[in-house]
Protein backbone atom coordinates (compact mmCIF):
# COMPACT_ATOMS: atom_id res chain seq x y z
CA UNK A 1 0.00 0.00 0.00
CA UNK A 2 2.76 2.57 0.73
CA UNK A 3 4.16 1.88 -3.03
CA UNK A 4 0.90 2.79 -3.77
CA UNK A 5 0.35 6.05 -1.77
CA UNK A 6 4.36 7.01 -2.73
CA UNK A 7 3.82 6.80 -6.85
CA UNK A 8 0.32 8.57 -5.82
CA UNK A 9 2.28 11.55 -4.42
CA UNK A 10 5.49 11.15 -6.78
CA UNK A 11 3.01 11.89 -9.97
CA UNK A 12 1.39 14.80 -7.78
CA UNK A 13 -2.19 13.42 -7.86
CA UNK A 14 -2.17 14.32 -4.01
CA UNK A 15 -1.44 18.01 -4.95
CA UNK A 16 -3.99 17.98 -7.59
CA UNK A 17 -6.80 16.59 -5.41
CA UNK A 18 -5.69 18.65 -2.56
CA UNK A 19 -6.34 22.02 -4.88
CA UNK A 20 -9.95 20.79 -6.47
CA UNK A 21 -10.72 20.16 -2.61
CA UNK A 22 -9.73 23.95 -1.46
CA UNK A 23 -11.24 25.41 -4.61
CA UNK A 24 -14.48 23.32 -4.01
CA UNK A 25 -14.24 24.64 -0.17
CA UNK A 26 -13.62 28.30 -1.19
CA UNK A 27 -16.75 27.67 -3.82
CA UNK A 28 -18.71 26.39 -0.62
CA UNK A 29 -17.97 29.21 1.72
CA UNK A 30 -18.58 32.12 -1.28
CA UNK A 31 -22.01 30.53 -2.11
CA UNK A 32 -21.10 29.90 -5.79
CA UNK A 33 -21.05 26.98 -7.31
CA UNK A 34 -18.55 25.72 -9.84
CA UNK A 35 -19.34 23.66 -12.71
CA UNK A 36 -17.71 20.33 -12.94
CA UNK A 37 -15.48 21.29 -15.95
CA UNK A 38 -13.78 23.72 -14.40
CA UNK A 39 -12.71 21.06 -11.52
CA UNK A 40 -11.44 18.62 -14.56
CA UNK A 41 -9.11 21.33 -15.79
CA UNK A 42 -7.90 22.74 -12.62
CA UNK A 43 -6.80 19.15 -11.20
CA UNK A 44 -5.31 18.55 -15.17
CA UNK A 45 -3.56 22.36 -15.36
CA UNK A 46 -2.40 21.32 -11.68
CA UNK A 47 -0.42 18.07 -12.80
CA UNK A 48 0.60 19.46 -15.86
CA UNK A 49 2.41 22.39 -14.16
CA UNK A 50 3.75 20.44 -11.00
CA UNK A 51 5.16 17.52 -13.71
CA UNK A 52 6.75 20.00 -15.52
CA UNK A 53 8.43 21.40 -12.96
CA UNK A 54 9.83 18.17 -11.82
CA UNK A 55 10.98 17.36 -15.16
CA UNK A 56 12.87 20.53 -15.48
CA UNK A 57 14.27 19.85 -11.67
CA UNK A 58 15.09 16.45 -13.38
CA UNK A 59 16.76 18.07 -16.53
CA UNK A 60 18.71 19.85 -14.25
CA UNK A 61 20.29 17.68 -11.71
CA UNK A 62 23.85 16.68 -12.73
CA UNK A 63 24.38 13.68 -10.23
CA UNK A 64 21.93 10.85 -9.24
CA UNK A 65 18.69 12.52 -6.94
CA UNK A 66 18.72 11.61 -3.54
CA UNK A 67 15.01 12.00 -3.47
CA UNK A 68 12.43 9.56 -4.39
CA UNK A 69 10.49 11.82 -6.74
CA UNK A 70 13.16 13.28 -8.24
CA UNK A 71 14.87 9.75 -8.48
CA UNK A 72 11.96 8.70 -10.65
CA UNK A 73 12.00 11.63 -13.09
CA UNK A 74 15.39 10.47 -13.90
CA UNK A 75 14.46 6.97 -14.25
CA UNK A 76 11.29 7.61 -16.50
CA UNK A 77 12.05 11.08 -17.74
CA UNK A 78 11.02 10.27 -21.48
CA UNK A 79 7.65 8.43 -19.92
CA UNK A 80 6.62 11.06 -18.32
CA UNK A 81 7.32 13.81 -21.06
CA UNK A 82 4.22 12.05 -23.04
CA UNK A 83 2.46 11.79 -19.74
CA UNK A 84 3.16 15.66 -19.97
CA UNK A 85 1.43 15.96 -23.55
CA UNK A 86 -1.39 13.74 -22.65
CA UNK A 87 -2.13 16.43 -19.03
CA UNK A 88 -1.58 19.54 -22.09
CA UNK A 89 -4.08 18.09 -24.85
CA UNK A 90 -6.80 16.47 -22.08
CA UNK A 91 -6.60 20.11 -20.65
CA UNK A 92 -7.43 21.48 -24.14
CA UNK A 93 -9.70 19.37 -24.81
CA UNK A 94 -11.87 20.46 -21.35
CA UNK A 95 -11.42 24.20 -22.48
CA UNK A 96 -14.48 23.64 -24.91
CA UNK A 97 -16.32 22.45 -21.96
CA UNK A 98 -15.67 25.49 -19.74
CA UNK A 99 -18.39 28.28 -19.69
CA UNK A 100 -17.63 31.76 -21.33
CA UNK A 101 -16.97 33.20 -17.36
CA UNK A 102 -14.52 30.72 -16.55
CA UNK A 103 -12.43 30.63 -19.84
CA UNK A 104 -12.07 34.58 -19.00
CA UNK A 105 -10.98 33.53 -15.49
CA UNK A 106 -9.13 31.46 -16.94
CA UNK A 107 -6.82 33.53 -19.19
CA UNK A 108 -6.90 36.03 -16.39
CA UNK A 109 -4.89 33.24 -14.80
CA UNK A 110 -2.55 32.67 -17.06
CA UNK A 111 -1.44 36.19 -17.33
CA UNK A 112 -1.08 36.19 -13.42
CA UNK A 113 0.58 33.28 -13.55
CA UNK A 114 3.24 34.05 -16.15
CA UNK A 115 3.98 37.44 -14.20
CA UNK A 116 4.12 34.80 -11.28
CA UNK A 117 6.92 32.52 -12.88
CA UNK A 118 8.83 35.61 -14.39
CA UNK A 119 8.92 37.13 -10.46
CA UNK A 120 10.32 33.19 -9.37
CA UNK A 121 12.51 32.76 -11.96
CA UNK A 122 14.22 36.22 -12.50
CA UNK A 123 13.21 38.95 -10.20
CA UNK A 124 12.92 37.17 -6.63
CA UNK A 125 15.79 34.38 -7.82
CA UNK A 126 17.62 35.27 -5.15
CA UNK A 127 15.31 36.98 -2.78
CA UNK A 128 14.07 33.39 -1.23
CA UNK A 129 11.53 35.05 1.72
CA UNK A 130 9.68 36.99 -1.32
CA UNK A 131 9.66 33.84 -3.56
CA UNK A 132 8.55 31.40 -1.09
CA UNK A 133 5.68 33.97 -0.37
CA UNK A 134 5.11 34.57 -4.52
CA UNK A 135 4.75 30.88 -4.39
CA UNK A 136 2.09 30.57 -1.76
CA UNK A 137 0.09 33.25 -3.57
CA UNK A 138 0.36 31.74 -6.98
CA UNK A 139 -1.53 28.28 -5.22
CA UNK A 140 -4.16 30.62 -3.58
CA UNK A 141 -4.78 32.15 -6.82
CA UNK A 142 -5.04 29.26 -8.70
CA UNK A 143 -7.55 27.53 -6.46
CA UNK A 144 -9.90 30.84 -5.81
CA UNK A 145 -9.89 32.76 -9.08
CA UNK A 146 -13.00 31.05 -10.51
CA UNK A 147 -15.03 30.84 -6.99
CA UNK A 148 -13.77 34.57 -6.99
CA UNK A 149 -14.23 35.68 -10.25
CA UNK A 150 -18.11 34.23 -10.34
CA UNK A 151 -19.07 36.56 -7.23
CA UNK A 152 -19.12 40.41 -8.10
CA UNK A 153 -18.76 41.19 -4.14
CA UNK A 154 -15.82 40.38 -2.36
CA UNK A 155 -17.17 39.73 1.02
CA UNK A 156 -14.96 39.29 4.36
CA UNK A 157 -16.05 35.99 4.60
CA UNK A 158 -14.52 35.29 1.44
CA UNK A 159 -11.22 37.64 1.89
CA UNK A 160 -11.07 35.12 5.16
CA UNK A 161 -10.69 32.02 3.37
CA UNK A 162 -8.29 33.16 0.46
CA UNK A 163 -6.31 34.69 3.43
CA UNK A 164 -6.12 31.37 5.69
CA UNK A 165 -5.69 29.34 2.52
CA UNK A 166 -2.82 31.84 1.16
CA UNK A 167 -1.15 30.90 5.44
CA UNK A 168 -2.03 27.35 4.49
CA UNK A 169 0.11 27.20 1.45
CA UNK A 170 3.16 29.11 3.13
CA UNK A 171 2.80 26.66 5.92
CA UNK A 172 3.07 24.09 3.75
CA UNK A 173 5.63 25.40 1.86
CA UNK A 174 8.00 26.28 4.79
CA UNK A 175 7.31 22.97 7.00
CA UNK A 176 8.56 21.22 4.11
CA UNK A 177 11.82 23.64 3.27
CA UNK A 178 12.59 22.24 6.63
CA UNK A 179 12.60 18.91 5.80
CA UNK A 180 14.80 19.40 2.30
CA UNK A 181 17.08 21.45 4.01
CA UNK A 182 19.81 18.95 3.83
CA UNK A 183 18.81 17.54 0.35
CA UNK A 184 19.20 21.36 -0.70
CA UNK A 185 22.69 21.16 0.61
CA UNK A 186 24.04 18.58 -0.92
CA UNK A 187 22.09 19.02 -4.03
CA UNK A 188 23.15 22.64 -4.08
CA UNK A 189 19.89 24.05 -4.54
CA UNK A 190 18.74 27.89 -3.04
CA UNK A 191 16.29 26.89 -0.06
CA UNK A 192 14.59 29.75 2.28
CA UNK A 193 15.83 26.96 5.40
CA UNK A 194 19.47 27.65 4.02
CA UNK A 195 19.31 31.50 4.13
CA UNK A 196 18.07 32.09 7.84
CA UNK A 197 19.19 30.05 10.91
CA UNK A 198 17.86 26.25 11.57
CA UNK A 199 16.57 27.65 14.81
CA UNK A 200 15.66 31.14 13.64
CA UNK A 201 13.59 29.47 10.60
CA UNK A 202 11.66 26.87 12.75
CA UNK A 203 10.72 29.60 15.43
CA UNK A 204 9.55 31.93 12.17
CA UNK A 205 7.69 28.64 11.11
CA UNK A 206 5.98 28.02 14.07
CA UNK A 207 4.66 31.48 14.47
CA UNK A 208 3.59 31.34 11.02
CA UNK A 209 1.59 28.38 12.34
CA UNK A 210 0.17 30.08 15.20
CA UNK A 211 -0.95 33.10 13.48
CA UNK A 212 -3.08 30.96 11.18
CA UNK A 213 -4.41 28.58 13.76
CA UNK A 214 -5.99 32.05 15.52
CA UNK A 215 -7.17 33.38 12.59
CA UNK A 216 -8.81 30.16 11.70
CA UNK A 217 -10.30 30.43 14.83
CA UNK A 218 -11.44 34.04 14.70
CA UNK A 219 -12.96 33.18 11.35
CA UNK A 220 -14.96 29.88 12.58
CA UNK A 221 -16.29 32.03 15.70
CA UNK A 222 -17.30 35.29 13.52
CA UNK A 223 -18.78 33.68 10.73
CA UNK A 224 -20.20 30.76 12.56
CA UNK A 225 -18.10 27.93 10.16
CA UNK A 226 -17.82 25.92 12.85
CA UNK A 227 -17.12 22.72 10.30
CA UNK A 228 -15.56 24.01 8.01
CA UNK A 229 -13.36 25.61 10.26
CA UNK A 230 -12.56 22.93 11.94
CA UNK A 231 -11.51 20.86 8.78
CA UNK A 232 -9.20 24.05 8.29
CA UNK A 233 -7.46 23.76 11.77
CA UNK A 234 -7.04 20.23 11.22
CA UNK A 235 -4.82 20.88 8.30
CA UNK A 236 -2.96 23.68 10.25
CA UNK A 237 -2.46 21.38 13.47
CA UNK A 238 -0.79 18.38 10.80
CA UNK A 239 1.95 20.97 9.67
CA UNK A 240 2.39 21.97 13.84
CA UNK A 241 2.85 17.63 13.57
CA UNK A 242 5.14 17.55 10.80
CA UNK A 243 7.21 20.31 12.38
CA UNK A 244 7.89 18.66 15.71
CA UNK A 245 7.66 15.18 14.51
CA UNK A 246 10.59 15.64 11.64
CA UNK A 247 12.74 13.14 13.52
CA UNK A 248 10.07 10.33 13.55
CA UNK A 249 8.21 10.94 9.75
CA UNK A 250 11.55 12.27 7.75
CA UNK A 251 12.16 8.39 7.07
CA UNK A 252 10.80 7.67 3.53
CA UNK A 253 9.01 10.74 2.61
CA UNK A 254 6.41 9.99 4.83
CA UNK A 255 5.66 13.82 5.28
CA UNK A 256 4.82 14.39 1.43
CA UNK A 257 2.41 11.89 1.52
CA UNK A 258 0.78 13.76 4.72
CA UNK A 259 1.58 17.28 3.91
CA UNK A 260 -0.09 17.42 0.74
CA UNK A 261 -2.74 14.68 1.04
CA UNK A 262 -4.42 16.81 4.20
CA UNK A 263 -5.46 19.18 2.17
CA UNK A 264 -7.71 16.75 0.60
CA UNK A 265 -9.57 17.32 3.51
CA UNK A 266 -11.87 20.74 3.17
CA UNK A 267 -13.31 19.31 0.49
CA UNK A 268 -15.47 17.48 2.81
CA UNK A 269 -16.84 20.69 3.62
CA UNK A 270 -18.47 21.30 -0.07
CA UNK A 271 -19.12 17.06 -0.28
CA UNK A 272 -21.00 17.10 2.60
CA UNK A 273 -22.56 20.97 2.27
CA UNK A 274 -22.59 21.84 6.15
């Protein structure tokens, strides 16, 4: 079973399932549903762009990877290039299944998200605090924009959830820098965990943690999302786990498989409608 669960999360179908669940919980909490379509070709744009990524990190690497993921890439790199054509043509295909108001969301997107890689790649190269942040907001984006872009009013409930998922993805993003911080060294790859203190950058991380857990609460209590909340402080709580449990879950990946597959859960909140 954990073969299973580890090629699930090496091909990023736990990423891609974890963003159709937030985007169906940010369409839940704004009161606007999403057509099925756009689901397909956010959970198809998702794998396209993460196995992309990973076959450039693959491209890159001049030695053997030390990581499982990036292990395979080298192992099935010319596999998974048609894998990459068959994510790009499915994901044209859905486009002429996609109503008028999400196709203009939609290339909305793209522009935000090519001003997005331009700022990773060139501008904040270096600056790894602004890129790890860039980063966060390009998830946020691509998981709210339609949910977003079907409302004309921008209520505080909804600035609420963008906010704690935007938190959500930096936690993320940071508990796992910690992690790869001694992959990154001997792989000689820029990490935010290599440019501020091992102590100074789990203290940050924790209070980064924090913050969100009491604005999670603030927003459960305010808006009365008791549920829903609650699914969102269990996903906070697992990256306060991962943090202090890095000893213990470092061994085999294990905190991939966790780290992204908890975000699965909000969905509940739209599957179940409370």
């Amino acid at each position: 079973m954990t073969k299973q669960f580890r090629f699930f999360n090496t091909l990023n179908f736990d990423t891609a399932l974890g963003a159709v669940a937030i985007a169906s919980f940010v369409s839940f909490v704004s009161g606007h549903p999403v057509v099925w379509s756009s689901y397909v070709a956010l959970l198809l744009s998702v794998l396209a762009i993460y196995n992309f990524d990973h076959l450039i990190d693959a491209l890159m690497l001049k030695e053997d990877a030390l990581t499982f993921r990036h292990s395979f890439y080298q192992r099935h790199f010319i596999a998974l290039i048609y894998w990459q054509l068959f994510l790009v043509i499915s994901g044209a295909v859905m486009v002429m299944f996609l109503p008028a108001q999400v196709l203009l969301a939609g290339i909305g997107m793209i522009f935000l998200m090519s001003i997005y890689f331009w700022l990773i790649l060139k501008a904040l190269k270096n600056n790894l605090i602004y890129r790890e942040i860039f980063v966060a907001l390009g998830y946020t984006m691509a998981v709210s924009i339609v949910p977003v872009f079907s409302t004309s009013i921008f209520t505080p409930r909804l600035f609420g959830v963008v906010t704690i998922i935007f938190l959500i993805a930096l936690s993320n993003l940071w508990v796992f820098a910690i992690y790869e911080l001694e992959i990154d060294n001997t792989e000689h790859r820029h990490s935010i965990a290599k440019s501020i203190s091992k102590r100074g950058f789990r203290n940050l991380t924790r209070v980064l943690i924090f913050v969100t857990v009491a604005l999670i609460g603030v927003f459960s209590f305010y808006f009365s999302f008791w549920f829903a909340g609650g699914l969102l402080l269990i996903v906070e709580l697992t990256y306060l786990v991962l943090l202090e449990g890095k000893n213990k879950l470092i061994k085999k990946e294990y905190y991939r498989l966790i780290g992204e597959g908890i975000l699965i859960l909000p969905g509940l909140a739209a599957l179940i409608n409370v």
